[in-house]
C-alpha atoms as a PDB file:
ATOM      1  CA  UNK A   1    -103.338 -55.148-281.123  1.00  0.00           C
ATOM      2  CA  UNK A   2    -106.004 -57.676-280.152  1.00  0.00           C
ATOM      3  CA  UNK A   3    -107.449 -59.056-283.209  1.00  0.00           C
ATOM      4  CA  UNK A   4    -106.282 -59.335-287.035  1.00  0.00           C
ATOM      5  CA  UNK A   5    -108.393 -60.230-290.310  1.00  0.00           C
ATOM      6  CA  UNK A   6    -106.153 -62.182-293.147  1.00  0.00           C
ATOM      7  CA  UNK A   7    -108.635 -62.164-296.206  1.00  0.00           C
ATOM      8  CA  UNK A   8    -106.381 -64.300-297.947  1.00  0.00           C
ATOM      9  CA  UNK A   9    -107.289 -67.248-300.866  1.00  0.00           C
ATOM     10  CA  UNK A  10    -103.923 -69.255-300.276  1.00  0.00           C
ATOM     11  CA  UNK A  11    -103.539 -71.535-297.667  1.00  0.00           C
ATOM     12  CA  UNK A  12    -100.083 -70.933-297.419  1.00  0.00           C
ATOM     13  CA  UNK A  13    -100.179 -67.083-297.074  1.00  0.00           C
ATOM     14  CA  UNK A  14    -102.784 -68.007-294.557  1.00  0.00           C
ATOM     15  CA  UNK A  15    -100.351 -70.221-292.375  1.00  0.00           C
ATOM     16  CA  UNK A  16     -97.346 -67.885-292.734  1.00  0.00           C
ATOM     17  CA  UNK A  17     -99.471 -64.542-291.426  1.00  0.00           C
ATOM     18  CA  UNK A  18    -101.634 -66.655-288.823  1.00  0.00           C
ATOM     19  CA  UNK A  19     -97.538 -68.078-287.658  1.00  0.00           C
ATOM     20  CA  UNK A  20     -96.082 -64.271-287.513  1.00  0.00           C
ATOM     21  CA  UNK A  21     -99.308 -62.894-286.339  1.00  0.00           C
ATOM     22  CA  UNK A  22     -99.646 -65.302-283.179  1.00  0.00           C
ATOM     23  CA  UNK A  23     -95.770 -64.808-282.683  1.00  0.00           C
ATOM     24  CA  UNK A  24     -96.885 -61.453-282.288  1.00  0.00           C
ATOM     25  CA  UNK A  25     -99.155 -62.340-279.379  1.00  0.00           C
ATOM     26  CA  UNK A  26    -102.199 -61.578-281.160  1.00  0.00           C
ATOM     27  CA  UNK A  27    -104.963 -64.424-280.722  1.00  0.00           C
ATOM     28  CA  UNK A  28    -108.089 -63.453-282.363  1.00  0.00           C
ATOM     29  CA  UNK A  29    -107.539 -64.125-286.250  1.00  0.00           C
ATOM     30  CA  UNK A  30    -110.194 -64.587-288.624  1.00  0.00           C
ATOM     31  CA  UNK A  31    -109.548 -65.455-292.003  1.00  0.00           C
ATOM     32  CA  UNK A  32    -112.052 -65.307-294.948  1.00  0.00           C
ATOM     33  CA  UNK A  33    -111.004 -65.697-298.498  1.00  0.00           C
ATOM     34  CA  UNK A  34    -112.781 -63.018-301.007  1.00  0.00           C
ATOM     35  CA  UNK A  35    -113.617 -59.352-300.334  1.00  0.00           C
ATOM     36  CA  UNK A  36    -117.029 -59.692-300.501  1.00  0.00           C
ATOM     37  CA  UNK A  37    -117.235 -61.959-297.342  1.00  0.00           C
ATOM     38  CA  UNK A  38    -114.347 -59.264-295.901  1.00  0.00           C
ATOM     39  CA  UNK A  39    -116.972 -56.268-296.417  1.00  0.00           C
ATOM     40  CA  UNK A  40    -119.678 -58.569-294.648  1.00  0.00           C
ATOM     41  CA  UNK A  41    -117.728 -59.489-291.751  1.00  0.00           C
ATOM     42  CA  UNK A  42    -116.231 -56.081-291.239  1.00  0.00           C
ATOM     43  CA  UNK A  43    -120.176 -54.073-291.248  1.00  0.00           C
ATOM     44  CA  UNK A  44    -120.249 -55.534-288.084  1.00  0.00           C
ATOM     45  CA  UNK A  45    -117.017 -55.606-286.327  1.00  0.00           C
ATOM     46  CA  UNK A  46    -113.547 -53.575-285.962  1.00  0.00           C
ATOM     47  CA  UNK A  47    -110.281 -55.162-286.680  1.00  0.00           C
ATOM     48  CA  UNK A  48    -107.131 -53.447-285.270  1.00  0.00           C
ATOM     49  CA  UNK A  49    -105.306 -54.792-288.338  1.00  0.00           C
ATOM     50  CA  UNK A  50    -106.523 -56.442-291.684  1.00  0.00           C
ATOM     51  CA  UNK A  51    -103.796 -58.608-293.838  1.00  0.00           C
ATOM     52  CA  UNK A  52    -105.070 -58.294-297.672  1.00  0.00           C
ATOM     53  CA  UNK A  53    -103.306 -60.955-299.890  1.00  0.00           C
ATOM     54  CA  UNK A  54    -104.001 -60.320-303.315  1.00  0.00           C
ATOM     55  CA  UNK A  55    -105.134 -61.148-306.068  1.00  0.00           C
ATOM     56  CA  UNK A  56    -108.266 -62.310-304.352  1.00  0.00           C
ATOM     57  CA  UNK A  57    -110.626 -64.669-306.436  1.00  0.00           C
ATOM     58  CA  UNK A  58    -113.392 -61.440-306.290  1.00  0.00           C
ATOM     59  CA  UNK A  59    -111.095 -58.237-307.076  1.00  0.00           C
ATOM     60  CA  UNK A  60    -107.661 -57.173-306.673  1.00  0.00           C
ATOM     61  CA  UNK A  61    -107.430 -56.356-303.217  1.00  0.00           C
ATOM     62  CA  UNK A  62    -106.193 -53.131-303.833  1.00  0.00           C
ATOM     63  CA  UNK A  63    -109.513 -51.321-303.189  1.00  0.00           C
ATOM     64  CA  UNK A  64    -110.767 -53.174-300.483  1.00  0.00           C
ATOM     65  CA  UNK A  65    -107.436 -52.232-298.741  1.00  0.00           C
ATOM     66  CA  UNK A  66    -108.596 -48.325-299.554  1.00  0.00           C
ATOM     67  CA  UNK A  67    -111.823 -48.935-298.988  1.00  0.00           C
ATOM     68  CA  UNK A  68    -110.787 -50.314-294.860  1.00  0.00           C
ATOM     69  CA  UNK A  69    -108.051 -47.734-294.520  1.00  0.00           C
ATOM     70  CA  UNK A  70    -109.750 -44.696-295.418  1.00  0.00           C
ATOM     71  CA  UNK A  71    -113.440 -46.088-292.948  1.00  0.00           C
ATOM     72  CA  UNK A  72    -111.982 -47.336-290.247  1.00  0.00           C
ATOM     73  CA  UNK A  73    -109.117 -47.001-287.858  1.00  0.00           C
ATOM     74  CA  UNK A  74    -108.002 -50.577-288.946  1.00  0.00           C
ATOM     75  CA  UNK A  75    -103.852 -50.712-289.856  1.00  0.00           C
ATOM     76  CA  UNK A  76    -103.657 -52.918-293.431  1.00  0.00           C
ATOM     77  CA  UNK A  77    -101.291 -54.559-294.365  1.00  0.00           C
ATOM     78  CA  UNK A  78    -101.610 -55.414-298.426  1.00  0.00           C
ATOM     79  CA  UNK A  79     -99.564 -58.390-299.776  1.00  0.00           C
ATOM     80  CA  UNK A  80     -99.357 -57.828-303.308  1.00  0.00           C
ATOM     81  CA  UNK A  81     -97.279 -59.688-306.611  1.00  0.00           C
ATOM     82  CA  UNK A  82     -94.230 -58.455-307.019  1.00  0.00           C
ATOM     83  CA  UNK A  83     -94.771 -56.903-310.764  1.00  0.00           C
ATOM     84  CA  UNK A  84     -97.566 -55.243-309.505  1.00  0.00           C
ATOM     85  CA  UNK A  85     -95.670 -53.956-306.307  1.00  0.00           C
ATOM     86  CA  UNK A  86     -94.559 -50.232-307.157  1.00  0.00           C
ATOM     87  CA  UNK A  87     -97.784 -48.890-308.496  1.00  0.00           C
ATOM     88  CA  UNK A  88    -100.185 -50.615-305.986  1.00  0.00           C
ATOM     89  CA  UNK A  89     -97.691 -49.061-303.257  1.00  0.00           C
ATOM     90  CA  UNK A  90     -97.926 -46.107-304.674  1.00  0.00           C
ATOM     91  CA  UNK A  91    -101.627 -45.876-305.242  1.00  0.00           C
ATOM     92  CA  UNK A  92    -102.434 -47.056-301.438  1.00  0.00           C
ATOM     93  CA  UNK A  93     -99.564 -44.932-299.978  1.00  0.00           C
ATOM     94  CA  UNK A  94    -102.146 -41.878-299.239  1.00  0.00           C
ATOM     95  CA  UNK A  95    -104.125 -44.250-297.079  1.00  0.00           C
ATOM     96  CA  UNK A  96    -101.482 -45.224-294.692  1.00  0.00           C
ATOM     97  CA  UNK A  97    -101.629 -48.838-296.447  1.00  0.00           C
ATOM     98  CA  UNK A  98     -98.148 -50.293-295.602  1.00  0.00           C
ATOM     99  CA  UNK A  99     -97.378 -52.740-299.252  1.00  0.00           C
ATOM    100  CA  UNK A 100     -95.402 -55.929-299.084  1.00  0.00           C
ATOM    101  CA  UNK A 101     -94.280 -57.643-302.216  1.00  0.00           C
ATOM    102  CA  UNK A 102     -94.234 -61.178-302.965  1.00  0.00           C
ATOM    103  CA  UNK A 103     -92.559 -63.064-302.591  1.00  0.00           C
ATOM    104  CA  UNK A 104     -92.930 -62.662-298.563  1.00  0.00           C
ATOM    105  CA  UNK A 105     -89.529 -62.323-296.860  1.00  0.00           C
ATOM    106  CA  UNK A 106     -90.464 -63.030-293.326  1.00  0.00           C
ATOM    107  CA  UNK A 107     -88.209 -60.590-292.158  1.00  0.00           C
ATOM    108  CA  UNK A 108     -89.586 -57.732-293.940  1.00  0.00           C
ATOM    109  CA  UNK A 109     -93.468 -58.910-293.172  1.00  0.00           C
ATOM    110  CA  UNK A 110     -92.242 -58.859-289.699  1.00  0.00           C
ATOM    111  CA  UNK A 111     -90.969 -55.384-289.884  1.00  0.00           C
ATOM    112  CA  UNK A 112     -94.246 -53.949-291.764  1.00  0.00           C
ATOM    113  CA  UNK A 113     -96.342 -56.144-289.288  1.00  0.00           C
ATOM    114  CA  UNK A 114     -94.216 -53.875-285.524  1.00  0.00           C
ATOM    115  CA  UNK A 115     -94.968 -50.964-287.909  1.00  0.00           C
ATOM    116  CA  UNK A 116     -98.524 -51.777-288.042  1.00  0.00           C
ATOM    117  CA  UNK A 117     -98.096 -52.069-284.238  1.00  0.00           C
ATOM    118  CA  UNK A 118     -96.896 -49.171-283.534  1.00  0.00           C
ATOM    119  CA  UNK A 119     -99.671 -47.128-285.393  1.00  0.00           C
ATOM    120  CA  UNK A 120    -101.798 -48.847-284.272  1.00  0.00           C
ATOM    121  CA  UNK A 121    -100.813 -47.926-280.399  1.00  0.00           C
ATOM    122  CA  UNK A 122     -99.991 -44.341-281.514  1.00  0.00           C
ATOM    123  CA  UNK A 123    -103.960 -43.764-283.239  1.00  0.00           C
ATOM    124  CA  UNK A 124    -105.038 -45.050-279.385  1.00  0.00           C
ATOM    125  CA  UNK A 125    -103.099 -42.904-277.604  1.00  0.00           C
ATOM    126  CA  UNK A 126    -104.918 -39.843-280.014  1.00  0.00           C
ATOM    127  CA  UNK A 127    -108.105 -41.453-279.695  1.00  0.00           C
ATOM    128  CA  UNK A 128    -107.943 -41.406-275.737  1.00  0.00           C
ATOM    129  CA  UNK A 129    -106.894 -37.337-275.996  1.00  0.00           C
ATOM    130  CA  UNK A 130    -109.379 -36.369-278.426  1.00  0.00           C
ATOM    131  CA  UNK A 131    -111.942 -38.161-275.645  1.00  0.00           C
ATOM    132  CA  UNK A 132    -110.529 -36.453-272.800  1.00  0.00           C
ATOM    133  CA  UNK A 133    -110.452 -33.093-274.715  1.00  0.00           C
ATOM    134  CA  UNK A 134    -114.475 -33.799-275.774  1.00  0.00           C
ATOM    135  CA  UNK A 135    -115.369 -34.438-272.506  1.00  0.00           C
ATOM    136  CA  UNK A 136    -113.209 -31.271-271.205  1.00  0.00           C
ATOM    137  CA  UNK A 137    -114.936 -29.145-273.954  1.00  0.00           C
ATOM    138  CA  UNK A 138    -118.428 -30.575-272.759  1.00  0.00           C
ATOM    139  CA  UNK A 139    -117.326 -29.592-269.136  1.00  0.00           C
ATOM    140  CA  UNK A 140    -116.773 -26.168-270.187  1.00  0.00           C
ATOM    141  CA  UNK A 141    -119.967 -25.546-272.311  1.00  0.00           C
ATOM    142  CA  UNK A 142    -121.874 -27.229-269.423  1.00  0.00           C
ATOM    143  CA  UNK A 143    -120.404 -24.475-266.978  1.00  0.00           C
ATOM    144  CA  UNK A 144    -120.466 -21.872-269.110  1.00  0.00           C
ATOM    145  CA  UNK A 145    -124.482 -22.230-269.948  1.00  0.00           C
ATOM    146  CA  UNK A 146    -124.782 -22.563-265.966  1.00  0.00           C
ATOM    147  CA  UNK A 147    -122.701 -19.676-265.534  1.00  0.00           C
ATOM    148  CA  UNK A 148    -125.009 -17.938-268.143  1.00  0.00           C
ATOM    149  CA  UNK A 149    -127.979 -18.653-265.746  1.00  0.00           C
ATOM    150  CA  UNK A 150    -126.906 -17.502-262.524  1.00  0.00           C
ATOM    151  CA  UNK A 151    -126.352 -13.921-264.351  1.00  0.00           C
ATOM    152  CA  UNK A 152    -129.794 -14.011-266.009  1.00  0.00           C
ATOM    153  CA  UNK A 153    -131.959 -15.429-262.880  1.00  0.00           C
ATOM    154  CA  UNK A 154    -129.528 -14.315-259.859  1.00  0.00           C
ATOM    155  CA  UNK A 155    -128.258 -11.079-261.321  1.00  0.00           C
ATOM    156  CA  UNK A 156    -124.400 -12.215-260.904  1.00  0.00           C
ATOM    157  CA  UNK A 157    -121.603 -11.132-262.890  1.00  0.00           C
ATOM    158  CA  UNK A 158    -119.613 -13.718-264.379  1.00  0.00           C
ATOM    159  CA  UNK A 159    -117.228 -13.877-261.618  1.00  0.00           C
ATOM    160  CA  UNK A 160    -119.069 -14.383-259.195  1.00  0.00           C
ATOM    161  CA  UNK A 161    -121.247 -17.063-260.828  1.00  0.00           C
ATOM    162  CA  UNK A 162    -117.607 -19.268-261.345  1.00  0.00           C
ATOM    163  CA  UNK A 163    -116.775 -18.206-257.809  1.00  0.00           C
ATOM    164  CA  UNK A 164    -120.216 -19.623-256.665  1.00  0.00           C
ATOM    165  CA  UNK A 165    -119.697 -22.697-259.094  1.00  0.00           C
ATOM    166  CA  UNK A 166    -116.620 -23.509-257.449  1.00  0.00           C
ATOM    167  CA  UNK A 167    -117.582 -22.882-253.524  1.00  0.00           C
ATOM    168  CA  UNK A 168    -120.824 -25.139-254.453  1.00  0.00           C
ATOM    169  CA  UNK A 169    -118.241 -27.877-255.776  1.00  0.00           C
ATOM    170  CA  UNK A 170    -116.202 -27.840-253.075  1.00  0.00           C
ATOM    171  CA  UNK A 171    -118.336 -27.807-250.323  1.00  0.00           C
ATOM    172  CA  UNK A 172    -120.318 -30.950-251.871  1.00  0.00           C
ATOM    173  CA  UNK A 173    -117.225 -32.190-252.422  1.00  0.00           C
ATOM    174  CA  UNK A 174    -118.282 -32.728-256.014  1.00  0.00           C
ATOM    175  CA  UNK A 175    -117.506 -31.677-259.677  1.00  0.00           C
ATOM    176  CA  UNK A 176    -118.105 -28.472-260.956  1.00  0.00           C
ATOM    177  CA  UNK A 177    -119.719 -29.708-263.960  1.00  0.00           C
ATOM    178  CA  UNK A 178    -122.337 -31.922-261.902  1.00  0.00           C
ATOM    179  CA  UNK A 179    -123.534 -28.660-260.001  1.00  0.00           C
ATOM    180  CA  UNK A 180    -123.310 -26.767-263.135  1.00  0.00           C
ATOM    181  CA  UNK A 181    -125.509 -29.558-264.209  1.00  0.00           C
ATOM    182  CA  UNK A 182    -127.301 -29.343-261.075  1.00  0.00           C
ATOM    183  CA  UNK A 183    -128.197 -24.910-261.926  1.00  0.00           C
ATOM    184  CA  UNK A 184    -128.970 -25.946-265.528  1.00  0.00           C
ATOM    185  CA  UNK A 185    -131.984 -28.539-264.102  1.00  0.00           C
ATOM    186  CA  UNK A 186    -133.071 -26.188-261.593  1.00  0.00           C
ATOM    187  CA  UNK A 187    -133.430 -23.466-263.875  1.00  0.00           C
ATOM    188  CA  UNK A 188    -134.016 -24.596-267.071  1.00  0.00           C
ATOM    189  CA  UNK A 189    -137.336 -27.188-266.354  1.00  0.00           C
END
């Protein structure tokens, strides 16, 4: 994790998660105290994790914390009072929100905070799959639509327009897809 937002309206919350946060080598903390400044700040920027301590002077927190989790790939971490702890944990439990109570036991924000870590690291190892498998399914359909070419125009069969793909790729010492993408601007304009 690189950077945290702490929308927090306590000083002291703020010094205890800006203290565990930059024990947990991560530098780039902003802080803002209401939700509404939160949903301004966050239109035009990504947080990797987002500390809610509520109440907040604007709302509860509770729905801001929904409202992150479920449109971004932000981790959240919501601090909330300890009455209030077993239905707000339950309510944001769907949305992957992990729920502290208050009072904060360090040891317990510490553990929810390598949690919120871990996810986080585990959501960018999916993210870079899902990329490489987008770009490998964008290979293909480029191919396959040169592939489709060659048998219109050169009267191939499908074998021989992969085997011709792949001699073409080898002896440019190139990718298949760029001379696929080669076919498909010869062919196509």
């Amino acid at each position: 994790m690189e950077n945290a937002l702490i929308v927090s309206c306590m000083e002291k919350g703020t010094a205890l998660f800006m203290q565990m946060l930059n024990a947990a080598s991560i530098r780039q903390i902003t802080t803002l105290q209401s939700c509404a400044e939160a949903r301004s700040v966050i239109m035009g920027r990504d947080f990797d994790l987002v500390i809610v301590n509520a109440p907040l002077p604007d709302e509860t927190g509770e729905s801001f914390a929904q409202s992150i989790a479920s449109k971004s790939l932000s981790q959240v971490i919501l601090v909330a009072k300890n009455e209030y702890f077993y239905a707000v944990s339950a309510a944001c439990e769907e949305y992957g929100i992990l729920t502290i109570s208050k009072p904060i036991n360090r040891d317990i924000f510490w553990s929810a905070l390598m949690l919120a870590k871990a996810m986080h690291n585990r959501i960018k190892l999916v993210q870079t799959e899902n990329l490489k498998l987008k770009r490998k399914i964008e290979n293909i359909r480029i191919i396959d639509r040169a592939k489709c070419i060659l048998i219109s125009y050169l009267k191939m069969n499908e074998q021989e327009a992969h085997k011709y793909i792949e001699k073409q790729a080898m002896d440019m010492r190139t990718s298949r897809r760029a001379v696929a993408e080669g076919i498909l601007k010869t062919y196509e304009n």
